[in-house]
Protein backbone atom coordinates (compact mmCIF):
# COMPACT_ATOMS: atom_id res chain seq x y z
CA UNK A 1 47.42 -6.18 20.57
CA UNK A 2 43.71 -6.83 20.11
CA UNK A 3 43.01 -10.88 20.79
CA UNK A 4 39.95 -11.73 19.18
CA UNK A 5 37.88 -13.77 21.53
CA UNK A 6 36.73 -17.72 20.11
CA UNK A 7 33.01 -17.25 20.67
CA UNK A 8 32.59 -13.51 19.50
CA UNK A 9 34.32 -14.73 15.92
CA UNK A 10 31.91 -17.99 15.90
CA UNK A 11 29.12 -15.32 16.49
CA UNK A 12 29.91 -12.84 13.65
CA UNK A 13 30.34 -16.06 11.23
CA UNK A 14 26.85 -16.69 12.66
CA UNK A 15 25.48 -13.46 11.34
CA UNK A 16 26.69 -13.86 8.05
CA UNK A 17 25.61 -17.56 7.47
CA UNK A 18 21.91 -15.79 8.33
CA UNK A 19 22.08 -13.33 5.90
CA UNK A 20 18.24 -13.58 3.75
CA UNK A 21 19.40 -12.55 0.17
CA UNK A 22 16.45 -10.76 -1.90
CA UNK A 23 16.62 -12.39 -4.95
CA UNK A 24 15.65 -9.87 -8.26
CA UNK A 25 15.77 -10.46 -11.79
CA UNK A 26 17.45 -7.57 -12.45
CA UNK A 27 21.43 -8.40 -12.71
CA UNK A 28 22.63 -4.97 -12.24
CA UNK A 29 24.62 -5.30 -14.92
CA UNK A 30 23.52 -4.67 -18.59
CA UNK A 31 26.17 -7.35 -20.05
CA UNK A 32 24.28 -10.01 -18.09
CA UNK A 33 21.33 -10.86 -20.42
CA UNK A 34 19.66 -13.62 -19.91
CA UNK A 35 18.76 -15.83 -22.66
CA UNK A 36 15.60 -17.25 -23.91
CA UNK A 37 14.10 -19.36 -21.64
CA UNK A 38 14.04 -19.62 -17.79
CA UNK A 39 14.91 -16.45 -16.50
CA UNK A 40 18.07 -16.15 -13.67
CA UNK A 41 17.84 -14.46 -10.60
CA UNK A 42 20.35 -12.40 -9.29
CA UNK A 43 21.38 -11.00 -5.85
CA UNK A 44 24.24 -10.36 -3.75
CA UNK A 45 25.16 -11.37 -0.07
CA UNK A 46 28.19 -9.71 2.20
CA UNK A 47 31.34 -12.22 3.37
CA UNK A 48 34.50 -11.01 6.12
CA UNK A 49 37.51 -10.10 3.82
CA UNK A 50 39.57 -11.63 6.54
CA UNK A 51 37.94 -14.91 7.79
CA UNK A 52 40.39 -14.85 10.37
CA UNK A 53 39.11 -11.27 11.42
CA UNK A 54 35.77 -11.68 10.44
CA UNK A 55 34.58 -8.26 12.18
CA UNK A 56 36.63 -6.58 9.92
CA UNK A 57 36.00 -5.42 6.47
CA UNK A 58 33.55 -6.79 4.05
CA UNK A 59 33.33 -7.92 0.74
CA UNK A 60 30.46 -8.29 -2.04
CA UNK A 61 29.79 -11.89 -3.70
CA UNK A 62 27.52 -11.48 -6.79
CA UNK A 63 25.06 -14.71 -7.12
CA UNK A 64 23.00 -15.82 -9.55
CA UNK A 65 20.25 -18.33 -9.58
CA UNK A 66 18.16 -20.64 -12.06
CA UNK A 67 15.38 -22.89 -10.18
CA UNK A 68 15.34 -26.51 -10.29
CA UNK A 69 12.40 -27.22 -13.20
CA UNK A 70 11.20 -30.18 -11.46
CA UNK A 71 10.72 -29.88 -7.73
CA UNK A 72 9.76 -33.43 -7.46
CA UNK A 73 13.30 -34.30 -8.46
CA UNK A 74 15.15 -31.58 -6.88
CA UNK A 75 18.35 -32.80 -5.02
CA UNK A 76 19.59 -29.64 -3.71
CA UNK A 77 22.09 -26.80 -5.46
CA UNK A 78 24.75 -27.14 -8.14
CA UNK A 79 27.25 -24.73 -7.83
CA UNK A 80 29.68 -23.81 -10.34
CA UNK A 81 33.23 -22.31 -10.43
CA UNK A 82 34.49 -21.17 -13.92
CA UNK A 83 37.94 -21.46 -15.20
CA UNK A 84 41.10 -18.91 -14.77
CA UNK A 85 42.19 -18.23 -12.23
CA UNK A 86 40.50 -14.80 -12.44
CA UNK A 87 37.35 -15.96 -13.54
CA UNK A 88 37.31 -15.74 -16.75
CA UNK A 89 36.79 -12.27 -17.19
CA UNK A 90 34.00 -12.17 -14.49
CA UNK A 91 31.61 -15.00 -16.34
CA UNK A 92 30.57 -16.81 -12.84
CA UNK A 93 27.13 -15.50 -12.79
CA UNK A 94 26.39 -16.82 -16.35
CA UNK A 95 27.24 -20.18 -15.79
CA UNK A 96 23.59 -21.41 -14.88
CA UNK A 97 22.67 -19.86 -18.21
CA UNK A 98 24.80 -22.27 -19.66
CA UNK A 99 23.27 -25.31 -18.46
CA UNK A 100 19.06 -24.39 -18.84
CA UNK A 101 17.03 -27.26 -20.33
CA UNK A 102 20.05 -29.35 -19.22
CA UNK A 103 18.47 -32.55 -16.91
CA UNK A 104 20.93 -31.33 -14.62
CA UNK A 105 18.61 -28.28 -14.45
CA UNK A 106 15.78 -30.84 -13.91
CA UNK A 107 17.47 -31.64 -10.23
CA UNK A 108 19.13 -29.17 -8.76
CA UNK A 109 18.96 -24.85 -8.69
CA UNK A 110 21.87 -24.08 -10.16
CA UNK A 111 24.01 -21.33 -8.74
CA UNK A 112 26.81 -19.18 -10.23
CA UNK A 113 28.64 -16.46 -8.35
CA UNK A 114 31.66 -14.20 -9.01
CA UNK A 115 34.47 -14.89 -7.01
CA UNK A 116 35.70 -12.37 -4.58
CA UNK A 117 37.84 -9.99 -6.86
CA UNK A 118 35.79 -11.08 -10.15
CA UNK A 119 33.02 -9.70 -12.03
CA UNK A 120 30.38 -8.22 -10.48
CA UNK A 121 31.79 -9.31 -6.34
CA UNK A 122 34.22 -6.92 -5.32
CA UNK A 123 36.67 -6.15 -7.91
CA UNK A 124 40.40 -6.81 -7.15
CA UNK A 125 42.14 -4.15 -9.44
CA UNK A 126 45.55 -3.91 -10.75
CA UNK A 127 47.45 -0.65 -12.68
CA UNK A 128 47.31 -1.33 -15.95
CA UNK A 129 51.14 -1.02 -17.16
CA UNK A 130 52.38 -1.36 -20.99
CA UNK A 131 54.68 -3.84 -21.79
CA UNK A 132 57.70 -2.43 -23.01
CA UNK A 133 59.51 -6.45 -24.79
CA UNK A 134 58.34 -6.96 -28.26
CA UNK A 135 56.25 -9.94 -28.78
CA UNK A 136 58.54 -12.72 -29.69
CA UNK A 137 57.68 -16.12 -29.77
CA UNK A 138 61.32 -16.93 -29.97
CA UNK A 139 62.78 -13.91 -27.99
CA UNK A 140 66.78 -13.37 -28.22
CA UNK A 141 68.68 -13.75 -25.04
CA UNK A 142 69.00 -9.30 -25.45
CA UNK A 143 65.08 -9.61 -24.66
CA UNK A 144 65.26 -11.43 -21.02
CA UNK A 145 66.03 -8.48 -18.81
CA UNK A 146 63.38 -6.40 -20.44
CA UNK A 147 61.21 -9.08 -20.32
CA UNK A 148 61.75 -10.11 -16.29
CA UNK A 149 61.50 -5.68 -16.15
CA UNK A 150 57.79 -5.78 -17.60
CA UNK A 151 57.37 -8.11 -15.12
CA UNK A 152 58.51 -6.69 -12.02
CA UNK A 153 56.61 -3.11 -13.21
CA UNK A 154 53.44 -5.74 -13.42
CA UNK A 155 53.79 -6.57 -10.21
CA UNK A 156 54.16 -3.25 -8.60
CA UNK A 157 51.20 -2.35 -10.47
CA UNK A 158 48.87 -5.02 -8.79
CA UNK A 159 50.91 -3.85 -5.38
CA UNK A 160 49.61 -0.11 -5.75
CA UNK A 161 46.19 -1.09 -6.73
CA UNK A 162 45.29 -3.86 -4.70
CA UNK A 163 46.22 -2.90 -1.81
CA UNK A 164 45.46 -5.26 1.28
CA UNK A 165 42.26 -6.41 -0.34
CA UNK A 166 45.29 -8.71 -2.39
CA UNK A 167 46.27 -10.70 0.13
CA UNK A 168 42.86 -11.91 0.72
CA UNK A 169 42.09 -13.08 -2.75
CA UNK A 170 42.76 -16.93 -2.45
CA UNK A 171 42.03 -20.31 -3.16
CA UNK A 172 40.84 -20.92 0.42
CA UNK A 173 38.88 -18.26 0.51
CA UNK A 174 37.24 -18.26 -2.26
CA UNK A 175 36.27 -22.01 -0.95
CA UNK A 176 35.24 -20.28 2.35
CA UNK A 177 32.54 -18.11 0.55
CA UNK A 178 31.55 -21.37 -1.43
CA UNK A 179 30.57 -22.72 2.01
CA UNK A 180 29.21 -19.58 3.10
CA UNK A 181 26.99 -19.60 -0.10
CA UNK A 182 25.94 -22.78 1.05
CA UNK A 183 24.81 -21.62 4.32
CA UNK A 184 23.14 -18.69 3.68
CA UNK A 185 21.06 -21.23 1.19
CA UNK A 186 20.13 -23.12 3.74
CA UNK A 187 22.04 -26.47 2.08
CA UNK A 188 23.55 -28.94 4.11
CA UNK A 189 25.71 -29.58 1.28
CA UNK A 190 26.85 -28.80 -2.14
CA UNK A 191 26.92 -30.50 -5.47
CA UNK A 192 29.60 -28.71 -7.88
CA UNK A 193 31.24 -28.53 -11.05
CA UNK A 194 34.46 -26.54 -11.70
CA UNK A 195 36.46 -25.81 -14.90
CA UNK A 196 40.45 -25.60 -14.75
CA UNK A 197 41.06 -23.44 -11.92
CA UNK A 198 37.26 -24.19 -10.75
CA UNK A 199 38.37 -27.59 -10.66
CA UNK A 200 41.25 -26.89 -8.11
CA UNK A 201 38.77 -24.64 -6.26
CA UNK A 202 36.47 -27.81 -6.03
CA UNK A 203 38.89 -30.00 -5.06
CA UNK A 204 40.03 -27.70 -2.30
CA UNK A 205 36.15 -27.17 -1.25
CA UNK A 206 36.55 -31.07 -0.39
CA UNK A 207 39.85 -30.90 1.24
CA UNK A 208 38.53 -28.22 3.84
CA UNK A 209 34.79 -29.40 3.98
CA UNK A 210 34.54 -32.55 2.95
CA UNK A 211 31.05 -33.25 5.05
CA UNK A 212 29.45 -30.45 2.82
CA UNK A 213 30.11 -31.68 -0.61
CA UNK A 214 28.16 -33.85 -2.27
CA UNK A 215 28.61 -34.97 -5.90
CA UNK A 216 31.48 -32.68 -7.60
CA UNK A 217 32.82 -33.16 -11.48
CA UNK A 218 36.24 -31.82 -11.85
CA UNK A 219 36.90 -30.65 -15.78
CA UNK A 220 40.29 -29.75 -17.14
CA UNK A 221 42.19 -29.90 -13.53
CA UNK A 222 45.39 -28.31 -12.49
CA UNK A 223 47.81 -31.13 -11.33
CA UNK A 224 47.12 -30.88 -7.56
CA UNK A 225 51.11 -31.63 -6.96
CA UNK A 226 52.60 -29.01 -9.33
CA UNK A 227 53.70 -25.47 -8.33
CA UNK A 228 51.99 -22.42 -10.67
CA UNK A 229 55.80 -22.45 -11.82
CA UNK A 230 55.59 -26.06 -13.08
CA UNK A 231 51.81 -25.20 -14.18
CA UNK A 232 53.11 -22.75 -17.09
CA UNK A 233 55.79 -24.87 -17.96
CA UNK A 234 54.56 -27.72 -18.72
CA UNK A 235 51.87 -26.29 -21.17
CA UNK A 236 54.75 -26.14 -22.94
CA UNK A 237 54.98 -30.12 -23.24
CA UNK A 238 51.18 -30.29 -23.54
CA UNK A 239 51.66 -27.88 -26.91
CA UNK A 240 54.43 -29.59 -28.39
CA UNK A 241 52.35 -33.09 -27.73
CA UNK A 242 49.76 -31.91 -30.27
CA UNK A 243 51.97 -30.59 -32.74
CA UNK A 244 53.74 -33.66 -32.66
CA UNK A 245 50.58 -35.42 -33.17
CA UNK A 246 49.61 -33.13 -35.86
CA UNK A 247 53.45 -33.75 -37.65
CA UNK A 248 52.55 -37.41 -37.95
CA UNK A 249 49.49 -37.64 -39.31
CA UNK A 250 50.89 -34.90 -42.23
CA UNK A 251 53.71 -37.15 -42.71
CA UNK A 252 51.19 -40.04 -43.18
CA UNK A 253 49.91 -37.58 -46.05
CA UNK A 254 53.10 -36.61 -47.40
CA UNK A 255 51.47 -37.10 -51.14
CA UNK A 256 48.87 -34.85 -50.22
CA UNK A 257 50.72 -31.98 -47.87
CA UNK A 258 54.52 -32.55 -49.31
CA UNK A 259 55.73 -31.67 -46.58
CA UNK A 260 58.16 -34.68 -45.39
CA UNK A 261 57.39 -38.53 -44.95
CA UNK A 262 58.19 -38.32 -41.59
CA UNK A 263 57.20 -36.29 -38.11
CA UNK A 264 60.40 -35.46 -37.63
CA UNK A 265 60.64 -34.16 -41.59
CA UNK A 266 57.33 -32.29 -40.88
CA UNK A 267 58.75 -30.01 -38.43
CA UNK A 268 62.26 -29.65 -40.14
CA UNK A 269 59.89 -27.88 -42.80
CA UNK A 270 57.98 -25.99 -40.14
CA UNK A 271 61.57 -24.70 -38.88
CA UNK A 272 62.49 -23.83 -42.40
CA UNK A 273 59.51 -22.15 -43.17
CA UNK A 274 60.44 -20.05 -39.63
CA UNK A 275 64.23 -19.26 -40.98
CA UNK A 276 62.18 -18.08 -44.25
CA UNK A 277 60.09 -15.67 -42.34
CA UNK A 278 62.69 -14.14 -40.15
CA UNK A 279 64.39 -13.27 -43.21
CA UNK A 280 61.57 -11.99 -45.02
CA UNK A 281 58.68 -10.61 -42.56
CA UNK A 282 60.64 -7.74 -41.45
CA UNK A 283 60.67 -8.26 -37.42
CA UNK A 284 59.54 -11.47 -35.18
CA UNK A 285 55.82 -10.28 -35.78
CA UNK A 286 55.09 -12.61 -38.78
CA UNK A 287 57.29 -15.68 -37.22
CA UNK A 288 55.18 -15.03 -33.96
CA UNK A 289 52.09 -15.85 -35.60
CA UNK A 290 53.23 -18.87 -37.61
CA UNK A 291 54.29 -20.24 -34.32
CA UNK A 292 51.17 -19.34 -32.61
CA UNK A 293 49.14 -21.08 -35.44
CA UNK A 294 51.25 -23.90 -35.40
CA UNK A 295 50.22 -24.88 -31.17
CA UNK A 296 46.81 -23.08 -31.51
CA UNK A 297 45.62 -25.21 -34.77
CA UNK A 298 47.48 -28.36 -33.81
CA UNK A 299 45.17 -28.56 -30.74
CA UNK A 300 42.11 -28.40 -32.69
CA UNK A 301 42.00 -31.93 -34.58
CA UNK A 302 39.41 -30.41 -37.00
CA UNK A 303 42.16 -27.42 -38.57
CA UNK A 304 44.69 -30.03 -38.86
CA UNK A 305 44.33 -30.15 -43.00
CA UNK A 306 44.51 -26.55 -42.65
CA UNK A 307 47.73 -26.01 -41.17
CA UNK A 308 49.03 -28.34 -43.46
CA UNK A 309 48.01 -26.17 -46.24
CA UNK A 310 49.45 -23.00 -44.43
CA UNK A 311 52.50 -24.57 -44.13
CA UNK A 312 53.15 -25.45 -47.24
CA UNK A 313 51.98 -22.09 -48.56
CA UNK A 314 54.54 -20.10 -46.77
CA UNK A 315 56.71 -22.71 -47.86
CA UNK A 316 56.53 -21.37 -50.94
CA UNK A 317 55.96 -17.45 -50.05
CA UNK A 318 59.19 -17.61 -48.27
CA UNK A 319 60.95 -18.99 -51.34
CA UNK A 320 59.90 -16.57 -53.45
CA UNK A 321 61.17 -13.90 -50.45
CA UNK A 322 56.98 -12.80 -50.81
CA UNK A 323 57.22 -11.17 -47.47
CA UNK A 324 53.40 -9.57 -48.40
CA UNK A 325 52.20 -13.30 -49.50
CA UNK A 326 53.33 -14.44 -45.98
CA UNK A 327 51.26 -11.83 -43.59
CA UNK A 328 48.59 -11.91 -45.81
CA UNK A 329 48.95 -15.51 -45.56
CA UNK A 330 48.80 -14.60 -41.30
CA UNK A 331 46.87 -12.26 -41.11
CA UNK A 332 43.93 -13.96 -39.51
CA UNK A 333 46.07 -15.82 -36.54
CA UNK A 334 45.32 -14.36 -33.49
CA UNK A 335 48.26 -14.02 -30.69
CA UNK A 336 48.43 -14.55 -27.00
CA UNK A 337 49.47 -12.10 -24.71
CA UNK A 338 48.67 -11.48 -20.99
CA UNK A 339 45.69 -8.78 -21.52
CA UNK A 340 44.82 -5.69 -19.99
CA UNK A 341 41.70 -4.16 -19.72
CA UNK A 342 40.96 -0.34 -21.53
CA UNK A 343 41.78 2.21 -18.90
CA UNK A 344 43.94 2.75 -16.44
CA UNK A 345 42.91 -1.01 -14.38
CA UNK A 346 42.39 -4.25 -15.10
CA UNK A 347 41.41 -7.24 -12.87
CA UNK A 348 44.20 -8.60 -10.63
CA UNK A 349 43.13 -11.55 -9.31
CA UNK A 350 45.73 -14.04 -11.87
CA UNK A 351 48.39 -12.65 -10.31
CA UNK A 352 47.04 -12.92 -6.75
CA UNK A 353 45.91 -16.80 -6.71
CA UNK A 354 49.31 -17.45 -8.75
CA UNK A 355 51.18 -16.14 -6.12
CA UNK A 356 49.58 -18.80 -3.56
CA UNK A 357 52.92 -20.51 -4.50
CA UNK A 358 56.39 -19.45 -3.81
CA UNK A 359 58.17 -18.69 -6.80
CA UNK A 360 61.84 -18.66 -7.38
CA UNK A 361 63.58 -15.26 -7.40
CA UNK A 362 66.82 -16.14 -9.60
CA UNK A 363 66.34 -14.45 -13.13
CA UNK A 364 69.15 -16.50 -14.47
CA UNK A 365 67.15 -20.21 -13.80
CA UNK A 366 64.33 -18.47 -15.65
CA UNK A 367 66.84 -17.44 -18.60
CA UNK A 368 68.15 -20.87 -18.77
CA UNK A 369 64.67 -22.11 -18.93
CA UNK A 370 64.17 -19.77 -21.62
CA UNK A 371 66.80 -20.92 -23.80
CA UNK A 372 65.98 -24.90 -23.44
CA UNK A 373 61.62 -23.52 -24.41
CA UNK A 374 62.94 -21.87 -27.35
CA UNK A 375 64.19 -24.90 -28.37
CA UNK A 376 62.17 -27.34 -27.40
CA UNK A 377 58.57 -25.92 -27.35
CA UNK A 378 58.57 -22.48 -29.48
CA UNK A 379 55.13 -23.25 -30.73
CA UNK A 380 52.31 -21.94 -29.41
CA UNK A 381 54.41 -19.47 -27.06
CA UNK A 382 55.65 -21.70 -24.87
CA UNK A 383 59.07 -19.62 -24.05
CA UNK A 384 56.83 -17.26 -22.20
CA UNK A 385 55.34 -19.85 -20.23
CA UNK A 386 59.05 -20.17 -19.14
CA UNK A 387 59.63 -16.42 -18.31
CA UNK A 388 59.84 -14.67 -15.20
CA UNK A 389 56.42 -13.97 -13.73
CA UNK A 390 55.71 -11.30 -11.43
CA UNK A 391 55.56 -14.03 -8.75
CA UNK A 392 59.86 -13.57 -9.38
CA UNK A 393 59.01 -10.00 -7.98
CA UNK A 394 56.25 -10.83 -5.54
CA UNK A 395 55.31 -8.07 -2.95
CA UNK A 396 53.60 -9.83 -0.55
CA UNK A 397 53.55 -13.17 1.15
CA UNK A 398 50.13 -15.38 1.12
CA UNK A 399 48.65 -15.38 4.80
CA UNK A 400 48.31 -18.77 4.05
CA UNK A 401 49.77 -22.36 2.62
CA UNK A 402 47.85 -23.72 -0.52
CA UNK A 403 45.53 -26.43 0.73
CA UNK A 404 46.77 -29.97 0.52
CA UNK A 405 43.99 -31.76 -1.54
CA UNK A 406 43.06 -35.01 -0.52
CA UNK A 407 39.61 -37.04 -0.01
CA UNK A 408 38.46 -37.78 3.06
CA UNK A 409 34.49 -38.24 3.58
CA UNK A 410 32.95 -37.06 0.34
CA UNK A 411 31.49 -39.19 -2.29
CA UNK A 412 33.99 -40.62 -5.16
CA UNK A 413 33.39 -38.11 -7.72
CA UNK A 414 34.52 -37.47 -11.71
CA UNK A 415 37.32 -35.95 -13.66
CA UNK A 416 36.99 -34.82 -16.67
CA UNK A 417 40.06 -34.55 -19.17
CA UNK A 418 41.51 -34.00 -22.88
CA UNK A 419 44.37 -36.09 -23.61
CA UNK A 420 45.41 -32.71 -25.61
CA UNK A 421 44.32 -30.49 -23.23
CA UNK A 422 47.13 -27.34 -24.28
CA UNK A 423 46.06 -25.23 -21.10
CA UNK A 424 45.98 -27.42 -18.23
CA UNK A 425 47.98 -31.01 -19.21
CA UNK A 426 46.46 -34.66 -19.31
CA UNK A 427 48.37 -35.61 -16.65
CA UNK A 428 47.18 -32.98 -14.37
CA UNK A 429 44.01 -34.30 -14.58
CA UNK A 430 45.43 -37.97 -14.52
CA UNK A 431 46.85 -37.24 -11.00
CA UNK A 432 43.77 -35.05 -9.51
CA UNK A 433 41.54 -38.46 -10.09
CA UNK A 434 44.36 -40.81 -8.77
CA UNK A 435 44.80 -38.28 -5.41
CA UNK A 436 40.83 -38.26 -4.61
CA UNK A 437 40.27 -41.71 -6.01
CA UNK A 438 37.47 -40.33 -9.01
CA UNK A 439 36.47 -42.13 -12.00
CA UNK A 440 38.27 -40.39 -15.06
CA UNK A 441 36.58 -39.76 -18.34
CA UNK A 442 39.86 -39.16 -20.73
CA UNK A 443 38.73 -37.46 -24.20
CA UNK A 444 40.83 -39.41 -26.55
CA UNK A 445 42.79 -37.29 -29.55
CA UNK A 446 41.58 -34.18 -28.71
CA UNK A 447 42.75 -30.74 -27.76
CA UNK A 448 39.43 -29.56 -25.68
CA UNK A 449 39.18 -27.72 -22.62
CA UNK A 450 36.41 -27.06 -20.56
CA UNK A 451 34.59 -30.29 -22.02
CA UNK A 452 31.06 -30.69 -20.13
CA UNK A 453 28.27 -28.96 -21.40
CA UNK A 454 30.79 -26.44 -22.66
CA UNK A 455 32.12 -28.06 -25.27
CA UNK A 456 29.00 -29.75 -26.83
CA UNK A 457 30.23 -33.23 -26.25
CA UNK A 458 27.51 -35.67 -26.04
CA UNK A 459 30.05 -38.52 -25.33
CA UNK A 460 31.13 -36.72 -21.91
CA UNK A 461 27.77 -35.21 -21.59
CA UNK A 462 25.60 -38.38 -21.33
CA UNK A 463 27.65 -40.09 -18.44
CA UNK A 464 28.42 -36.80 -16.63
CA UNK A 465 24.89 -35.95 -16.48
CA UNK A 466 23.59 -39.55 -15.32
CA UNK A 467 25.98 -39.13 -12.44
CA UNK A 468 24.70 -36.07 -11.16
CA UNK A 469 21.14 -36.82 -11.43
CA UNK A 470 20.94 -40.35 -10.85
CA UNK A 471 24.24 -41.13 -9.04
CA UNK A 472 25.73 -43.85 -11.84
CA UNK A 473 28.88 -43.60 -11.80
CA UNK A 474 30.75 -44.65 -15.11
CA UNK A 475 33.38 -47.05 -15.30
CA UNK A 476 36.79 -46.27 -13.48
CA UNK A 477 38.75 -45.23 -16.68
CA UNK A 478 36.32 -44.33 -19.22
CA UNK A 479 37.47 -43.15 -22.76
CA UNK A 480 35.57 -40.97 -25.04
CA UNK A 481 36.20 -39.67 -28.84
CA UNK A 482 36.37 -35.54 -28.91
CA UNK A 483 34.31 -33.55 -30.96
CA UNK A 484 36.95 -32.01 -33.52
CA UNK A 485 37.43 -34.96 -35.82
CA UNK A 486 40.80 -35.13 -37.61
CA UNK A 487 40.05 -34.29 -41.58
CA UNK A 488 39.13 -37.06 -43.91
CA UNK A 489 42.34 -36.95 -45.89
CA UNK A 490 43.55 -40.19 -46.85
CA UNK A 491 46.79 -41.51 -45.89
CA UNK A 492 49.49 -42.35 -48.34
């Protein structure tokens, strides 16, 4: 057995922390076009695959760069970490181009990078396997073991492709190469802003270097105490929240919508209208997408007259048994499905972080879950939040515990959340500012996600922006009014 000596480790980390990038504007990649103004810079710098064997193999981070446009204000580097986990389909390096002419921009170079499996870094790849379940937002019990099979085919697909490289795709990690990034800068610290996973990833950054981070703004956060079990399942709750929202303020309008006087008389229409379509859309497909327009448009305050309409028009499709009238009526709604990439791989890296977590391995406690979603939150998909993941079928066991996050010598830093967040639920976001002790800006009535700068919210931007540059803090709970306004339709 090879022990690898203290000081020979401490020099190879050495090595890479003195790496000199050579920054180019070229990205490498033609899908990275830069937009009008300041141009980014790209380049790429090597990190161990294995910090705990850092003469081993190496990976590939992809950087990018936009300058600080004021050097007499610059306050070091603003690093950001987009939203997934999996990146977001490899978007890291465009998130400075997101924030030019920004005062943030003013202050600080602003660096995006890939993480390690991502985009442009070294890609963590998966076998891209069909599902074989039909797409049911309200699957029979017959579905289940064909559903838990695509699963565990899923999994063994990530197994074959990734290889080793999957074990080393992590939370931690990717945190290690933020700090790497850092010192291959030449930063004593970091500033940062992260976006649902990012968010995680930033509050883990603090938990494991908390002398190297500076000012950090946590947007749409994970709960730092749930499981990636209890994360899918309770965007179930955070679904039904909006539509249940969504079913009072159309009962306030009952004159105008007809479709009950009260929330609960809303929804008993909703679930007619559902009975209607199974019996005349020929399969689950046109059922699906009523139930996927139902959590999808509730979330977004501004389509909230729409669904109304939509409802009530397939109200009367249905009774007519217009099975054409009610896909044509659909045919726009989008669905949700985990997506592969054309070809024969796809990007693994979901299914790697997820599995950071132990996950239970009894099909029938999924089932039963099952049964009590299809009930309770049908809407926007929420049984298959509840289904077995291939985390129920995992083939490998993380090298490592997820990080306990906590704050311990950093600044007191801000959260950033949607009350109607549908992806990652208020109270995640509630709890990550309680656990580190940061202000919380709440977005009242609104289903956003990824809110600063993103979402083209002046009432989060302003504050969030005076922190960063200036340092003011806003007040300790701090509510702000979303961007999608509900419709001007009078009540009753």
């Amino acid at each position: 057995m090879t022990v690898k000596h203290p000081e020979a480790t401490s020099d190879v980390l050495r090595a890479f922390r003195s790496q000199a990038p050579r920054w180019s504007a070229d990205a490498g990649d033609p899908g990275q076009a830069s937009p009008d103004g300041p141009a980014p810079e790209y380049t790429t710098i090597e990190v161990p695959r294995d910090y705990a064997d850092p003469a081993g193999e190496r990976l590939t981070l992809a950087l990018s760069r936009l300058r600080a446009t004021d050097p007499a204000k610059r306050r070091g580097i603003l690093l950001f970490v987009n939203g997934g986990p999996g990146g977001d389909w490899g978007l890291g390096r465009e998130m400075p181009a997101r924030f030019a002419g920004t005062p943030v921009h003013e202050a600080y170079d602003l660096i995006g990078f890939d993480p390690r499996g991502t985009g442009a870094s070294t890609p963590l790849f998966a076998e891209v396997v069909p599902q074989k379940a039909p797409f049911d937002s309200r699957p029979p019990d017959s579905a289940f073991e064909m559903l838990a099979e695509d699963m565990r085919l899923r999994e063994l697909g990530c197994a074959r492709a990734g290889g080793e490289l999957r074990r080393h795709i992590s939370t931690r990690n990717t945190v290690r190469d933020m700090d790497l990034i850092r010192a291959v800068l030449g930063e004593e610290r970091i500033n940062f802003v992260g976006y649902a996973y990012g968010a995680y990833v930033g509050a883990v950054y603090g938990s494991m270097f908390p002398e190297r981070l500076d000012r950090s703004v946590l947007d749409s956060c994970v709960h730092p105490g749930w499981t990636w079990r209890e994360q899918f399942l309770q965007q179930g709750d955070a679904t039904r929240r909006n539509v249940e929202r969504w079913a009072g303020w159309t009962a306030e309008r009952h004159g105008h919508f007809g479709l009950g006087d009260t929330a609960d008389a809303v929804l008993a229409t909703v679930e007619q209208v559902v009975a209607g379509l199974d019996r005349v859309g020929d399969g689950p497909q046109v059922r699906t997408l009523l139930d996927g327009a139902v959590g999808t448009r509730s979330a977004d305050r501004s389509q909230w007259a729409e669904l109304g309409v939509l409802v009530g028009e397939l109200r009367t499709a249905v009774d007519a048994d217009d099975g054409e009238k009610a896909r044509a009526l659909l045919a726009d709604q989008g669905t949700w499905r985990p997506s592969d990439s054309e070809g024969s791989l796809r990007t693994g890296v979901l299914e790697a972080i997820t599995l950071e977590h132990d996950w239970p391995d009894d099909l029938e406690g999924y089932y039963r879950d099952m049964r009590d979603f299809r009930r309770r939150f049908p809407y926007g998909y929420g049984v298959l939040r509840a289904q077995p993941w291939v985390g129920a079928f995992r083939t490998f066991t993380a090298p490592e515990k997820p990080c306990a996050v906590e704050r311990a010598g950093y600044p007191v830093g801000l959260v950033v959340q949607a009350d109607g967040d549908p992806m990652d639920h208020y109270a995640g976001g509630v709890a990550m500012a309680e656990r580190l002790g940061h202000r919380l800006i709440t977005v009242e009535d609104s289903g956003e996600h990824e809110v600063y700068v993103l979402g083209g919210n002046r009432h989060v931007d302003g504050p969030v922006h005076r922190y960063l540059v200036d340092g003011d803090l806003p007040p300790e709970h701090l509510s702000v009014p979303g961007v999608a306004a509900r419709p001007p339709v009078p009540a009753d």
